[in-house]
Protein backbone atom coordinates (compact mmCIF):
# COMPACT_ATOMS: atom_id res chain seq x y z
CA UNK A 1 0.00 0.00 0.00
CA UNK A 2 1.74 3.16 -1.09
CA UNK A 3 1.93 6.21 1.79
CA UNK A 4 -1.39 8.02 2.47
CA UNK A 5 -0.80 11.48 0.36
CA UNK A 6 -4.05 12.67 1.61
CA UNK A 7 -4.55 13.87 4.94
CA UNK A 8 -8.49 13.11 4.50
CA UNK A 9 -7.54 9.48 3.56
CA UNK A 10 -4.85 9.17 6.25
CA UNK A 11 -7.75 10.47 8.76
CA UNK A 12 -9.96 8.30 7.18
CA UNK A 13 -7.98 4.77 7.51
CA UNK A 14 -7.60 6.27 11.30
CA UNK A 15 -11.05 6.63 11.96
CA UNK A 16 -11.57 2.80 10.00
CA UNK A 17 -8.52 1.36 12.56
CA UNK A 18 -10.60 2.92 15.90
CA UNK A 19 -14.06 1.73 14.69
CA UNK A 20 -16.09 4.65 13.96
CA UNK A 21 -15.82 5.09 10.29
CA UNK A 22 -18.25 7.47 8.69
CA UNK A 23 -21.71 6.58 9.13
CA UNK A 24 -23.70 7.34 6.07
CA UNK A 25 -27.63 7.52 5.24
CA UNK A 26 -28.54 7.30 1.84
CA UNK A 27 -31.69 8.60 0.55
CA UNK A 28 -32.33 7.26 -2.94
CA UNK A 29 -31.25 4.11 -4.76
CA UNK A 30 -31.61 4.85 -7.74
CA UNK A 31 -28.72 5.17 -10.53
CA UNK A 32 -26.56 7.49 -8.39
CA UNK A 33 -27.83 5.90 -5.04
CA UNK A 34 -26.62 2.78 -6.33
CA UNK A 35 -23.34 4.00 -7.68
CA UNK A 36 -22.43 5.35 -3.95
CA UNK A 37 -23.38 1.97 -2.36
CA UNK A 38 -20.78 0.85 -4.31
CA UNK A 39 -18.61 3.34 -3.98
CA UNK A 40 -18.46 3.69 -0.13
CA UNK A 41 -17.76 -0.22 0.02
CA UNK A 42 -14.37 0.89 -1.58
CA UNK A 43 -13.70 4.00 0.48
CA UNK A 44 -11.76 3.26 3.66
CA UNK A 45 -13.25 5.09 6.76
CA UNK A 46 -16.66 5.07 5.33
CA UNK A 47 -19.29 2.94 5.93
CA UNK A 48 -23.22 3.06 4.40
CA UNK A 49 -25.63 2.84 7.59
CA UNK A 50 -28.73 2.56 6.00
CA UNK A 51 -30.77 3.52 2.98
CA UNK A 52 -34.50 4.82 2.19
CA UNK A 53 -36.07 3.97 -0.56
CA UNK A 54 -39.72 3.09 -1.43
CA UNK A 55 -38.86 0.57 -3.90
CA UNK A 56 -36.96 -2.32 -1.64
CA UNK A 57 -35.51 -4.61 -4.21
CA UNK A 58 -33.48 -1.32 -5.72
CA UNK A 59 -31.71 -0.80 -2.27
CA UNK A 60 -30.86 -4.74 -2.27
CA UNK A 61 -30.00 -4.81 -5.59
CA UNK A 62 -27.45 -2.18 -4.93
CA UNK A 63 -26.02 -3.36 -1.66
CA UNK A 64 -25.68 -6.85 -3.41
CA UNK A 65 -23.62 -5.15 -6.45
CA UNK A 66 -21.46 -3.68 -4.23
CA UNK A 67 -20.48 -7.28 -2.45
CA UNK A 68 -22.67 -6.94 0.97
CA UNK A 69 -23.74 -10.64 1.83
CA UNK A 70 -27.35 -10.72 2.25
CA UNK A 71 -27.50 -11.69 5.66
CA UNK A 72 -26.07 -8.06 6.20
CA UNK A 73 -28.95 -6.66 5.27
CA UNK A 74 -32.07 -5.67 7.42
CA UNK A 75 -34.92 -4.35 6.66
CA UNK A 76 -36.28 -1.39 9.02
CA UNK A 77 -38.83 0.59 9.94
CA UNK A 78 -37.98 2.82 12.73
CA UNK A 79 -35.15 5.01 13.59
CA UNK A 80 -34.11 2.41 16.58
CA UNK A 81 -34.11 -0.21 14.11
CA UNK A 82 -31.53 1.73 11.77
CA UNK A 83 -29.51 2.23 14.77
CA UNK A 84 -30.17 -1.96 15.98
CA UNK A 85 -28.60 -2.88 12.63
CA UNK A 86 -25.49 -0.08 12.52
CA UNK A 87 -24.81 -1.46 16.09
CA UNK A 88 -24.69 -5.43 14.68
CA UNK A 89 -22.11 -3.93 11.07
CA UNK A 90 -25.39 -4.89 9.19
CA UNK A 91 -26.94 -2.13 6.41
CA UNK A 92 -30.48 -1.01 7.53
CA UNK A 93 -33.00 -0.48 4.67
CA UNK A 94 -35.73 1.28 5.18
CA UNK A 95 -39.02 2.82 3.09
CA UNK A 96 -39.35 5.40 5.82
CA UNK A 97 -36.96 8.27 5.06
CA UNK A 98 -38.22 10.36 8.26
CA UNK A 99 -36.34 7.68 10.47
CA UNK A 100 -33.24 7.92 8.28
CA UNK A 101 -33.05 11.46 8.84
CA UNK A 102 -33.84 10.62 13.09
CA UNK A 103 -31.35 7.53 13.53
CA UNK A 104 -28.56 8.51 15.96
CA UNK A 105 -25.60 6.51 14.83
CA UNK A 106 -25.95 8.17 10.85
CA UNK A 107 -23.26 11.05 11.20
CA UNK A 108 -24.12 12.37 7.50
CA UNK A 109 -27.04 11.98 5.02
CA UNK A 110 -26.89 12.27 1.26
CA UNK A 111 -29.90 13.12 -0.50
CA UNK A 112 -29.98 11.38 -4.02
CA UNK A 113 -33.81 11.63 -4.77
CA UNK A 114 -33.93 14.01 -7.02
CA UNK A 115 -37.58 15.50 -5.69
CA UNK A 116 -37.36 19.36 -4.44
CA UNK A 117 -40.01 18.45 -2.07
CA UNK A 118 -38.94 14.97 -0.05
CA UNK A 119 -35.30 16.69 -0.59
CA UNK A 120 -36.24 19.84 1.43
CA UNK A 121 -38.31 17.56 3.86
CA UNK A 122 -35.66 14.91 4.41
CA UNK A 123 -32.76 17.87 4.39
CA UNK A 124 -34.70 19.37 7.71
CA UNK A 125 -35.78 16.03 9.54
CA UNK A 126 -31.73 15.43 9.08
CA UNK A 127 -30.66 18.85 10.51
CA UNK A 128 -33.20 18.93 12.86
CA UNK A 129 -31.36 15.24 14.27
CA UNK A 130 -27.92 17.40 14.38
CA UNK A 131 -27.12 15.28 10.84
CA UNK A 132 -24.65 16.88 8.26
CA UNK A 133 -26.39 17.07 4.93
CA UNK A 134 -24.87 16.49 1.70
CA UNK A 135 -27.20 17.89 -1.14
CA UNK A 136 -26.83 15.87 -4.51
CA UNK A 137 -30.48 17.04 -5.07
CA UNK A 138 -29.55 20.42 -6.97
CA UNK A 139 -32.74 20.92 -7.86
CA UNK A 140 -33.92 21.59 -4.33
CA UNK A 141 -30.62 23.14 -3.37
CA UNK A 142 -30.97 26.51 -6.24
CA UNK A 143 -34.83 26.73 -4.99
CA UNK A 144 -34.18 27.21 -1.04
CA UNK A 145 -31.16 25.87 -0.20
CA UNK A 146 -29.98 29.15 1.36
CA UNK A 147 -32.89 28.14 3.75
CA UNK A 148 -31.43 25.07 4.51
CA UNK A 149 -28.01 26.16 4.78
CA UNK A 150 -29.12 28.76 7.03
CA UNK A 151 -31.09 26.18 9.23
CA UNK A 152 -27.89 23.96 9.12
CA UNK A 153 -25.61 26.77 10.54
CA UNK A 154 -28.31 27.54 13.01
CA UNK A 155 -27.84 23.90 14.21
CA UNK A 156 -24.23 23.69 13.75
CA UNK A 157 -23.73 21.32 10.99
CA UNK A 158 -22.81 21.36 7.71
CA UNK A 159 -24.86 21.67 4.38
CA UNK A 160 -23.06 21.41 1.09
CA UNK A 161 -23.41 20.44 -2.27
CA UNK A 162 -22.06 17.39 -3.65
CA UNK A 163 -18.93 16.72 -4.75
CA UNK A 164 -18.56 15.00 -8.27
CA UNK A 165 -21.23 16.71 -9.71
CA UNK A 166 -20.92 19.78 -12.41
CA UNK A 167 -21.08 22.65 -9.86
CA UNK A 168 -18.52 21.42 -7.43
CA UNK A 169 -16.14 20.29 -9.55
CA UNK A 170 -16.16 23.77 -11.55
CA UNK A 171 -16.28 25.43 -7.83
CA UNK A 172 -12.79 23.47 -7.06
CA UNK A 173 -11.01 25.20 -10.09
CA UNK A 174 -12.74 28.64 -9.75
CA UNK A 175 -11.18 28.46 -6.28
CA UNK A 176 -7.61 27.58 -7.29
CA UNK A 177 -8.11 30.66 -10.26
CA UNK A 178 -8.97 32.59 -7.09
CA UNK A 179 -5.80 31.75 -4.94
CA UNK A 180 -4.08 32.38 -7.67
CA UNK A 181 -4.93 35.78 -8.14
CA UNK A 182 -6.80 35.71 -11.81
CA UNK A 183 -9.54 37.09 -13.13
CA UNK A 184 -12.64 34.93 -13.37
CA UNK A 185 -14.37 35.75 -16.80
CA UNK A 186 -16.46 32.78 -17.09
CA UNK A 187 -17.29 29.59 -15.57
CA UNK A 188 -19.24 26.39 -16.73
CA UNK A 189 -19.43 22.90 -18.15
CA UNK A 190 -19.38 20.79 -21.63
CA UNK A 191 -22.98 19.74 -21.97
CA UNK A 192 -23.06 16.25 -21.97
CA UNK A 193 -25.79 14.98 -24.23
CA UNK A 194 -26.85 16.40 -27.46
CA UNK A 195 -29.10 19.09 -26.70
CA UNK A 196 -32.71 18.85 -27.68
CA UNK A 197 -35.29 21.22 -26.28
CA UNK A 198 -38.46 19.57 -26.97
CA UNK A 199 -37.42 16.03 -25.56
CA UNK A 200 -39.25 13.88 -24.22
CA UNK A 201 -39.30 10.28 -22.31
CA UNK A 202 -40.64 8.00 -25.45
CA UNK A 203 -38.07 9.31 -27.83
CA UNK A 204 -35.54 7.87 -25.23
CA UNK A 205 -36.72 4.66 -23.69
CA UNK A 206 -34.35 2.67 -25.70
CA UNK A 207 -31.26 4.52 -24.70
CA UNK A 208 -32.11 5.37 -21.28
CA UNK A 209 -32.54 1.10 -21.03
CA UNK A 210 -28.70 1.10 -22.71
CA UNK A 211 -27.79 3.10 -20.36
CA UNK A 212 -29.65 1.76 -16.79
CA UNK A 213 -31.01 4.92 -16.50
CA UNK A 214 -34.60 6.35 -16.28
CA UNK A 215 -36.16 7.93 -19.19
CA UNK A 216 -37.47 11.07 -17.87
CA UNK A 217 -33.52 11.59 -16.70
CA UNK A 218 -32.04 10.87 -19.42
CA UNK A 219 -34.38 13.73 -20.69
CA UNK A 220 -33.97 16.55 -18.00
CA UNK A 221 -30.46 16.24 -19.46
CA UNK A 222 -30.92 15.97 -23.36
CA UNK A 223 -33.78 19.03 -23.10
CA UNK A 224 -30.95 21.16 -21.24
CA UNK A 225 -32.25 21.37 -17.76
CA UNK A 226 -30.12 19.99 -15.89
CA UNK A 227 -27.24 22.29 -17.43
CA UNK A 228 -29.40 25.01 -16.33
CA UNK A 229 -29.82 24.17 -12.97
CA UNK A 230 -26.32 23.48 -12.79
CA UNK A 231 -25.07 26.86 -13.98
CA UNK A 232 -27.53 28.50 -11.15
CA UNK A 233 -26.01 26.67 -8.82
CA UNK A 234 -22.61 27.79 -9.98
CA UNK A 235 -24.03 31.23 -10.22
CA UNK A 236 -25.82 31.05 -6.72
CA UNK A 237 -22.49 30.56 -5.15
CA UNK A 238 -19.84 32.66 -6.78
CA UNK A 239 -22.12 35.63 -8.05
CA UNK A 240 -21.21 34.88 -11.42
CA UNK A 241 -24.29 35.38 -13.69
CA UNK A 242 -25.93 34.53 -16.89
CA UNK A 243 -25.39 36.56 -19.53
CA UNK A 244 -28.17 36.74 -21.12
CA UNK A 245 -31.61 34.33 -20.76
CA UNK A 246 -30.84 30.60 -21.58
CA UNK A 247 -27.12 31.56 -22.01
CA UNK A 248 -25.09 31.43 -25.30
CA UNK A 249 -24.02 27.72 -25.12
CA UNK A 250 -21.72 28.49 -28.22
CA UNK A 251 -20.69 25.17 -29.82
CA UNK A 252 -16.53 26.57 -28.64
CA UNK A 253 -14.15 23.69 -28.80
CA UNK A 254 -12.07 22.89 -25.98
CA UNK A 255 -9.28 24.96 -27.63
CA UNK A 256 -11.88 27.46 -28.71
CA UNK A 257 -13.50 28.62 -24.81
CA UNK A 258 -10.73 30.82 -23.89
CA UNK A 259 -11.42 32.97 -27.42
CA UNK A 260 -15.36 32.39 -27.49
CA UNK A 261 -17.11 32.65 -23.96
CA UNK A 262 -15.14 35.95 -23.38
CA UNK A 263 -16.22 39.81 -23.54
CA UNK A 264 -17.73 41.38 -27.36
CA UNK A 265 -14.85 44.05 -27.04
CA UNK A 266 -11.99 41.46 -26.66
CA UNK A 267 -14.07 39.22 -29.65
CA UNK A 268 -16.16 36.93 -27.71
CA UNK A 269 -20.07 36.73 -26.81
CA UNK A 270 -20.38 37.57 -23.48
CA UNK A 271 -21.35 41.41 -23.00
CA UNK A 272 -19.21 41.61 -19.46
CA UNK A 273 -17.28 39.64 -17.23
CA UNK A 274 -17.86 37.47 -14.54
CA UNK A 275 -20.54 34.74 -16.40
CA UNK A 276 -21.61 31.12 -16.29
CA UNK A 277 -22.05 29.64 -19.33
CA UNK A 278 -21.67 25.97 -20.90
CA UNK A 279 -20.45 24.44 -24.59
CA UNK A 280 -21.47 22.34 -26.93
CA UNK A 281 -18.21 21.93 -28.61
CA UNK A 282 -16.09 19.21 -29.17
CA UNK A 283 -13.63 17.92 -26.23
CA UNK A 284 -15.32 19.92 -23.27
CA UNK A 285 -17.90 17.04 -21.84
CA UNK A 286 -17.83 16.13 -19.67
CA UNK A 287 -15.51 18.44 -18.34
CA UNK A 288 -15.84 22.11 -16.77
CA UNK A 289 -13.97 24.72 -17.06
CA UNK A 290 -13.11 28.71 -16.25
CA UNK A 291 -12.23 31.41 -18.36
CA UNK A 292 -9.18 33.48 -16.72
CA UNK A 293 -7.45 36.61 -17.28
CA UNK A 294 -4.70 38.12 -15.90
CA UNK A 295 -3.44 41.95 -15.50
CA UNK A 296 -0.10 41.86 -15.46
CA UNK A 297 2.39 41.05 -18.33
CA UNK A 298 5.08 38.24 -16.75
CA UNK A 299 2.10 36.25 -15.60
CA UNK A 300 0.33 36.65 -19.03
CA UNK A 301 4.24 35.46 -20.29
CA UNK A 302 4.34 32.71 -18.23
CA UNK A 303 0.81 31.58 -18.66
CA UNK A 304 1.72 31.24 -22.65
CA UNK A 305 5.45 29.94 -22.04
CA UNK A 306 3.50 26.91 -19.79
CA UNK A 307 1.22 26.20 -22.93
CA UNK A 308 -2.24 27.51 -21.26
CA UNK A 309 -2.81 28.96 -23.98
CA UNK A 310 -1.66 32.00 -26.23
CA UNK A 311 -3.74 34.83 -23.89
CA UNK A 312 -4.66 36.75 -23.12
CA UNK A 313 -7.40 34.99 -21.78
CA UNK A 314 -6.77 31.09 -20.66
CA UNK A 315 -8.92 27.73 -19.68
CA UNK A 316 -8.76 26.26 -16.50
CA UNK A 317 -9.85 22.76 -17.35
CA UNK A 318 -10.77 19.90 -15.44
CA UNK A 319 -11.67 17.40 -18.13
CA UNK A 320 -13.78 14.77 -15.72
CA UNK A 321 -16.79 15.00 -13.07
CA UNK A 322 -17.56 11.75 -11.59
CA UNK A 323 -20.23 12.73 -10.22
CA UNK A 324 -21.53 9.66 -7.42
CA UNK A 325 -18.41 8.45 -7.20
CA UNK A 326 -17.05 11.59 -6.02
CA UNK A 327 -20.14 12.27 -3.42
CA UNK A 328 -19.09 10.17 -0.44
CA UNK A 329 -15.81 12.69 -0.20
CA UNK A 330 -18.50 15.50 0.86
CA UNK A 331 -19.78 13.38 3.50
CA UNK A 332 -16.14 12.49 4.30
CA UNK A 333 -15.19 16.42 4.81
CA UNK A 334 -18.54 17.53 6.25
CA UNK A 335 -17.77 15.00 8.96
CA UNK A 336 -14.15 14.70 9.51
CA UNK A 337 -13.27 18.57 8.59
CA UNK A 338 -16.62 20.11 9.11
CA UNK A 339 -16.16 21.78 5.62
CA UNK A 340 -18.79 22.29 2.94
CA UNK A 341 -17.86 21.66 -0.58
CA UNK A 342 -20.45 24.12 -1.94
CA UNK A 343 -23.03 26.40 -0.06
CA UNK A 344 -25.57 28.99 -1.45
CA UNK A 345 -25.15 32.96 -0.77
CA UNK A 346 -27.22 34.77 1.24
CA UNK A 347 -29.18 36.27 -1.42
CA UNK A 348 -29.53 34.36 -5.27
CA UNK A 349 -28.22 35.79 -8.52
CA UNK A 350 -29.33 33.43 -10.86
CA UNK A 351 -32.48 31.84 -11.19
CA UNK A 352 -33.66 28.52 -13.42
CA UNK A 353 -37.13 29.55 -14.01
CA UNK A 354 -39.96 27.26 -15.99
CA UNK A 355 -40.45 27.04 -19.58
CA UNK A 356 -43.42 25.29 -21.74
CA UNK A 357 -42.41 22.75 -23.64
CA UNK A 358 -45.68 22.42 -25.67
CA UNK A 359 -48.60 24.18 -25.19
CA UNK A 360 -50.47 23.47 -21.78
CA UNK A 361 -53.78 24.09 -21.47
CA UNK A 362 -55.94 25.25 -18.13
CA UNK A 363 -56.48 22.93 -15.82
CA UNK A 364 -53.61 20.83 -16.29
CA UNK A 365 -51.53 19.43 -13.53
CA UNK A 366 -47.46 19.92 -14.22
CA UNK A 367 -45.40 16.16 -13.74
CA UNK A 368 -42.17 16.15 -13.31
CA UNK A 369 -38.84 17.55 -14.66
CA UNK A 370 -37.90 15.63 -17.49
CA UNK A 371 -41.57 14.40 -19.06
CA UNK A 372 -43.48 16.92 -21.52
CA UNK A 373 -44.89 19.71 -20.37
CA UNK A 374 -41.69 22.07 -18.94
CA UNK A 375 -37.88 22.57 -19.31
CA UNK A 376 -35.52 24.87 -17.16
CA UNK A 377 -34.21 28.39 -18.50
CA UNK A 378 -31.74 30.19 -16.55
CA UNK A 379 -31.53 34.08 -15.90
CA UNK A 380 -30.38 36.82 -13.75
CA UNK A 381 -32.79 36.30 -10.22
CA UNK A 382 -33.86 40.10 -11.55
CA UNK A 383 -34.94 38.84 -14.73
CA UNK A 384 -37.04 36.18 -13.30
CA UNK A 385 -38.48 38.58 -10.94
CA UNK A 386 -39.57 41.40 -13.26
CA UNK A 387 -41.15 38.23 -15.43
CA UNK A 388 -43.09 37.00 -12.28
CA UNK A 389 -41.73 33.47 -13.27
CA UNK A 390 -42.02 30.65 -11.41
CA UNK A 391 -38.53 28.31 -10.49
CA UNK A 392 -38.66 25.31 -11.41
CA UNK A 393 -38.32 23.54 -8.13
CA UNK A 394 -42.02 24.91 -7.21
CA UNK A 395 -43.16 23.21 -10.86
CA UNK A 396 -44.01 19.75 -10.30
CA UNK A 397 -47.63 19.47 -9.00
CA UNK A 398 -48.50 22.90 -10.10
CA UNK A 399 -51.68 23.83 -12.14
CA UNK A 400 -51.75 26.10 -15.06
CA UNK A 401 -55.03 28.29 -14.77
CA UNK A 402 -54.59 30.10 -18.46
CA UNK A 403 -53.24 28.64 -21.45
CA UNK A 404 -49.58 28.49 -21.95
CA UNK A 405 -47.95 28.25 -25.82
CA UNK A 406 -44.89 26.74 -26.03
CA UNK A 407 -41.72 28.26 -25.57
CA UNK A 408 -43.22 30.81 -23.19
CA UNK A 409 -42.50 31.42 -19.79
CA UNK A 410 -44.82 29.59 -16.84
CA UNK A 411 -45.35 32.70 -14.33
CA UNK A 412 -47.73 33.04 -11.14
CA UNK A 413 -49.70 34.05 -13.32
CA UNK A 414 -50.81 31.72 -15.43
CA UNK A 415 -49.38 28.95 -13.16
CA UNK A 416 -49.76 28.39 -9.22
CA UNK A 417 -47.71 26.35 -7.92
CA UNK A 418 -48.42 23.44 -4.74
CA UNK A 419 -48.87 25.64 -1.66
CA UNK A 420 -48.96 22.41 0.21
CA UNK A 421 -45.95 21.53 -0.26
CA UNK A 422 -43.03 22.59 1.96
CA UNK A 423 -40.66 23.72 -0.59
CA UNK A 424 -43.62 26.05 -2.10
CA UNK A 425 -43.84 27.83 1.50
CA UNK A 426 -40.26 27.94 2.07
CA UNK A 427 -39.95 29.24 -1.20
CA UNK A 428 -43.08 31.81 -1.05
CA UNK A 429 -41.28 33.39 2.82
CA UNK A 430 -37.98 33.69 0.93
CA UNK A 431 -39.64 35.59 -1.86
CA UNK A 432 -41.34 37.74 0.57
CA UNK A 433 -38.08 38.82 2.03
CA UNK A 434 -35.88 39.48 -0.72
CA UNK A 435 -39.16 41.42 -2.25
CA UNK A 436 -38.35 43.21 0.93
CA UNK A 437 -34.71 43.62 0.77
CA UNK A 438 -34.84 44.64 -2.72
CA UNK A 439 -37.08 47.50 -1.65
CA UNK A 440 -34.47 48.97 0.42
């Protein structure tokens, strides 16, 4: 075994030779639950405590995969029980994610549903049991996770994004651009799939199946969503912004970023500094990357003497995300450094608002992200105000009361989202104070 380079791991494999590893709950076994079963079988100093998940033969499934004998497995119904099984080394699985959230020997949670709703309801059941919370669920994290990062600090633990996915992993080399003293002109990712708006689940049934992957996922990526809740999140951390609605997404090579996604007057798109944006070129998925400048002339020298690039503005590049596999090290941190990977400011730049993907008539009920009736769009969080629109974490279950064409904008007015759901009134006091604040 070569020497531990990593302090984290060397803290890790200290915690694993004293017994108390890291205690994980996982909510969520689907494709990324199931990759970070596997994944914390193969970390050392981490252990998976339990799992909730309505559909039990998933969580098996994915304990199974990851080489946990059967007769390790329990299933559970209570937070006692989850704590019963930790006690015996066996893997709790339970359909009740409020006793996840309550079970005293789970040091961290990860929340891999996907659902703005059970992601803000499991996020505060988990802080509310002194839990660290690691948010893969970005959807819920750019529609209150301010709140919830708030609430955590309030209880003093820690809420973060995930490591692994988009956001993060462009956060880690916006930070390093940072240390080092350059100027951030844009930030963002290589969309990953071949970008069709008007997706939907039936054109993709056969690939998502190729793939093990759901349909309607597969689709909040192809119809650009996801990249557009990914580049609020970027933007809801950093203050960078979009540039304009929906971004440029220019189809800039790898080689080509550092000349495209930069200011009109120096050649580029971008009308100012400090944006997110993403690609489709060739050679950036499923990387990220930031746009840098510097003002001074021997760092510009030695910037193009070290190949960056021939200026003056240079890529950062980090040409991987792996997303699950990278999660568990945000549990890791939150736990054994108390550090957050990613956490929301105080007040939102950005916001990913709600678009119709066909026309919607009154009286329909809105499914969820990824089927046929909505898309994300990101904007400035002034743009989305002046529009009235409404963000597409308060979407799913909401009814549209006049008719909606598509390719317009859902607002709260011609759309009312779930008031009885607890990310809608989170959401709806949030609003209420930065309508406040912006008053000032």
């Amino acid at each position: 075994m070569i020497a531990n380079v990593s302090p984290l791991v060397a803290e890790l494999r200290a915690r694993a030779a004293a017994g108390r590893p890291v205690t994980v709950g996982l909510a969520g076994a689907g494709q990324m639950g199931t990759d970070m079963v596997v994944q914390l079988a193969r970390m050392p100093g981490l252990r998976l405590g339990a799992i909730s998940e309505l559909r039990a033969p998933s969580a098996l499934n994915a304990c199974t995969l990851a080489g946990h004998p059967e007769e390790k497995l329990v299933r559970t119904s209570s937070a006692n029980a989850i704590d019963d099984a930790i006690r015996q080394d066996r893997i709790a699985i339970t359909d009740d994610i409020k006793a996840l959230a309550a079970a005293n020997l789970i040091d961290v949670v990860i929340d891999a549903t996907g659902n703005p709703n059970i992601g803000t309801l499991f996020a505060l059941d988990a802080i509310a049991h002194g839990k660290h919370v690691v948010m893969l669920n970005v959807e819920a994290d750019i529609t209150i996770g301010r709140h919830l990062h708030a609430e955590a600090k309030k209880a003093g633990v820690v809420y973060t994004g995930a490591a692994g996915d988009e956001p993060a992993a462009a956060l880690e080399i916006i930070g390093f651009a940072q240390s080092l003293g350059l100027e951030i002109v844009c930030a963002g990712k290589g969309k990953n799939n071949p970008l069709k708006f008007d997706a939907v689940p039936a054109e993709y049934e056969a690939e998502a199946k190729a793939r093990n992957m759901n349909a309607r996922m597969l689709v909040e990526f192809v119809d650009g969503s996801k990249t557009m809740i990914e580049m609020t999140a970027i933007a809801n951390c950093t203050g960078l912004m979009p540039d304009v609605p929906g971004m440029h997404g220019p189809a800039a090579t790898r080689e080509q970023l550092a000349d495209v996604l930069i200011p009109k007057s120096d050649g580029g798109v971008l009308s100012k500094k400090g944006c997110v944006d993403y690609s489709i070129g060739k050679g950036v998925a499923p990387g990220v990357f930031c746009i840098v400048g510097t003002d001074h002339s021997r760092v510009l020298e030695r910037m193009i003497d070290l190949k960056v690039g021939k200026g003056p503005y240079f890529t950062i590049f980090r040409p991987y995300h792996l997303t699950s596999l990278e999660v568990p090290l945000s549990a890791a941190r939150a736990v054994v450094h108390r550090q957050a990977d990613m956490v929301p400011l105080e007040q939102p730049v950005a916001e990913a608002v709600t678009l119709a993907k066909r026309d919607l008539k009154a009286g329909e009920t809105l499914g969820k992200i990824g089927e046929t009736e909505y898309r994300a769009w990101a904007m400035t969080a002034a743009e989305a105000r002046s529009s009235n629109g409404v963000p597409l974490g308060l979407a799913e279950g909401a009814k549209i009361v006049k008719p909606v064409k598509a390719g317009e904008l859902l607002t709260y007015d011609n759309c009312v989202p779930d008031d009885s759901m607890i990310v809608t009134q989170i959401r709806k006091r949030l609003d209420q104070t930065d309508a406040r604040f912006h008053t000032l």
